[in-house]
C-alpha atoms as a PDB file:
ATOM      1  CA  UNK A   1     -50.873 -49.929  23.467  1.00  0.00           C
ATOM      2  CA  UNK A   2     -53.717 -51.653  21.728  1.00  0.00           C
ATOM      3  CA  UNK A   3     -53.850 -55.596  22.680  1.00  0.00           C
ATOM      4  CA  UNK A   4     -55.692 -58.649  20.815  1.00  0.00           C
ATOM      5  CA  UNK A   5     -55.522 -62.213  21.897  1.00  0.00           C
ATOM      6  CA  UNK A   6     -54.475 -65.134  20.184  1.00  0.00           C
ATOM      7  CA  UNK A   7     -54.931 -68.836  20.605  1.00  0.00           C
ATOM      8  CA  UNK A   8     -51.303 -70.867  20.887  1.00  0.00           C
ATOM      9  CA  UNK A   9     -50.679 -74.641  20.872  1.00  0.00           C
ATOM     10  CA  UNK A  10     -47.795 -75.251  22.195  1.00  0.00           C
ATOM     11  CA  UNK A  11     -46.460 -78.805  23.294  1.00  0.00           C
ATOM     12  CA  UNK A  12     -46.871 -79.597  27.181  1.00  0.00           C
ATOM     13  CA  UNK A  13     -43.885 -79.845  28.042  1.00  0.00           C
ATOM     14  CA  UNK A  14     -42.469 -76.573  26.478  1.00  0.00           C
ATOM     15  CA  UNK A  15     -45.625 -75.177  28.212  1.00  0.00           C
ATOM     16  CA  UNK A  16     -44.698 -76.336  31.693  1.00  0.00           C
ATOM     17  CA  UNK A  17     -41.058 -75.059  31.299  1.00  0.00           C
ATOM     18  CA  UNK A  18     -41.701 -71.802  29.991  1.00  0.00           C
ATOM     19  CA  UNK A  19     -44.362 -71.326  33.122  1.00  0.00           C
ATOM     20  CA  UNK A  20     -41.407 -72.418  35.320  1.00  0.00           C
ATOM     21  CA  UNK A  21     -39.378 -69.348  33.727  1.00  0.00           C
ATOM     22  CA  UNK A  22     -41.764 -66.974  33.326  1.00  0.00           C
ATOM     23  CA  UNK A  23     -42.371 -66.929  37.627  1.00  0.00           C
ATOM     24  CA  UNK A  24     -38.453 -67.348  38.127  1.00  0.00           C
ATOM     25  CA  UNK A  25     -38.597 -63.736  35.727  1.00  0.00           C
ATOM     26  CA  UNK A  26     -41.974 -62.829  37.605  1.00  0.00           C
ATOM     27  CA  UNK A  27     -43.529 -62.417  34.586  1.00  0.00           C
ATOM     28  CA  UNK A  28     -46.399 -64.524  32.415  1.00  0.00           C
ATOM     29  CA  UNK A  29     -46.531 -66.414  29.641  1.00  0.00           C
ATOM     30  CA  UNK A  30     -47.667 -63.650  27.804  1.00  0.00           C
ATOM     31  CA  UNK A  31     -45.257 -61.390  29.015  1.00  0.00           C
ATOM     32  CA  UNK A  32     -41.994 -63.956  27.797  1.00  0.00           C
ATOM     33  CA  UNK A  33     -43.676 -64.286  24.424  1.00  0.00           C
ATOM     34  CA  UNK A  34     -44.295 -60.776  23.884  1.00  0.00           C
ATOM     35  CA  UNK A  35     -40.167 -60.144  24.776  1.00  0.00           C
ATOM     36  CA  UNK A  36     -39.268 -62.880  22.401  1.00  0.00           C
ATOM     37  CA  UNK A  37     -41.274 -61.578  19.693  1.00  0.00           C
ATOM     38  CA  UNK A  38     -40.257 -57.950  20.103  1.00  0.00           C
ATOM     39  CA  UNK A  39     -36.418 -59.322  19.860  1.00  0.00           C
ATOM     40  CA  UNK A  40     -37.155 -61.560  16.216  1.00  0.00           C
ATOM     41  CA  UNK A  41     -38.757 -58.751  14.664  1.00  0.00           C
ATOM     42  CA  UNK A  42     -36.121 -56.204  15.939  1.00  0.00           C
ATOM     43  CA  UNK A  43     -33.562 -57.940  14.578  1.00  0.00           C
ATOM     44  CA  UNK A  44     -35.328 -59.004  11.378  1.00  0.00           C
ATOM     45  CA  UNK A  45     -35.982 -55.285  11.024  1.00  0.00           C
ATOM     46  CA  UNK A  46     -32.040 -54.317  11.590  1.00  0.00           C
ATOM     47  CA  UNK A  47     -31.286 -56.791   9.594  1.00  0.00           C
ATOM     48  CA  UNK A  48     -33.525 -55.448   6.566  1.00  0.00           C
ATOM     49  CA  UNK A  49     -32.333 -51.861   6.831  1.00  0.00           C
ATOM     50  CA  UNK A  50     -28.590 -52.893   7.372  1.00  0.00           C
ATOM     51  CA  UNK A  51     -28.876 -55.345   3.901  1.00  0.00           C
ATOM     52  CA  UNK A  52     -30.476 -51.900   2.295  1.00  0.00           C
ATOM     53  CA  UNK A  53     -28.241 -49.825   2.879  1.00  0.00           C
ATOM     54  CA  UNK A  54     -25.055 -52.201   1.813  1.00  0.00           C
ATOM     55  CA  UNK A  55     -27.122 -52.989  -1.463  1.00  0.00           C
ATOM     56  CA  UNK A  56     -27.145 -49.088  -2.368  1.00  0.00           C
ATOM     57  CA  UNK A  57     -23.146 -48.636  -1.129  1.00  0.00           C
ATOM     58  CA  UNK A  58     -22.683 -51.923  -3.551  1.00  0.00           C
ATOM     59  CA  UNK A  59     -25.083 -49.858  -5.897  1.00  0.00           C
ATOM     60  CA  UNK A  60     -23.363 -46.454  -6.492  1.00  0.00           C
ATOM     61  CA  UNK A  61     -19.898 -48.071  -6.236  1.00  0.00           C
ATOM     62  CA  UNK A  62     -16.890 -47.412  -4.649  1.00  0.00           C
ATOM     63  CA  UNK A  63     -13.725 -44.773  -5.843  1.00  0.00           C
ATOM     64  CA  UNK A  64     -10.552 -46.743  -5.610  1.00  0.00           C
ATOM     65  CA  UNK A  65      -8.541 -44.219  -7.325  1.00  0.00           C
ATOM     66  CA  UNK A  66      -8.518 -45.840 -10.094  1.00  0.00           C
ATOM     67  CA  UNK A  67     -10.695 -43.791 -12.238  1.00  0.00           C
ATOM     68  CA  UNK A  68     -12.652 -46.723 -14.054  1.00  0.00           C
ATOM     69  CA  UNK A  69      -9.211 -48.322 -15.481  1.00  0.00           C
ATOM     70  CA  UNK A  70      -6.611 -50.706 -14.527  1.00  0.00           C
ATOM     71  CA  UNK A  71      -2.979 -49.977 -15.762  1.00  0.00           C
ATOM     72  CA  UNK A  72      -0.872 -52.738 -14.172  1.00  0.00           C
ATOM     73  CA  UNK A  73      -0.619 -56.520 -14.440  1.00  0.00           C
ATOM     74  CA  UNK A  74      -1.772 -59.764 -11.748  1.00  0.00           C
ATOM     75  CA  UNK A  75       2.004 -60.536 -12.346  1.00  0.00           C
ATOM     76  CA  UNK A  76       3.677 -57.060 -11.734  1.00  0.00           C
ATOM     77  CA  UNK A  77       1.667 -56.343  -8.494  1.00  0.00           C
ATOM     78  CA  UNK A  78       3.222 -59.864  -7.437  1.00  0.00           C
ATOM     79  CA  UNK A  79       6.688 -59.741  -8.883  1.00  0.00           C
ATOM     80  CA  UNK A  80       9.282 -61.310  -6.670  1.00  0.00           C
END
């Protein structure tokens, strides 16, 4: 896998705590933002393909067995 560096600011104390987890995970700072990353744009991705594929179901429709026409009334389906 093909690598390029970036330059982060990050505030000093977020900084010093994420250097504390990354050695309790014996991993680097690199390493804990690469994870993170890979998990936001996973789910961003899953999220994408899962709204897709709702928005065609919604698309095409739905047979209820009703063949495009309603023959019964709000106040017969709740009659008492």
């Amino acid at each position: 896998m093909e690598k390029q560096n970036i330059t982060l600011a990050l505030p000093k104390h977020l900084l010093q705590r994420a250097k504390l987890l990354a050695v309790q995970k014996q991993t680097s700072i690199s390493g804990l933002l690469t994870e993170a990353l890979e998990e936001i744009v996973d789910l961003e991705e899953g999220y994408s393909r899962a709204r897709d594929h709702h928005l065609a179901l919604m698309a095409q429709g739905f047979d209820l067995g009703t063949e495009g026409s309603i023959d019964w009334t709000r106040d017969e389906l709740h009659e008492r």
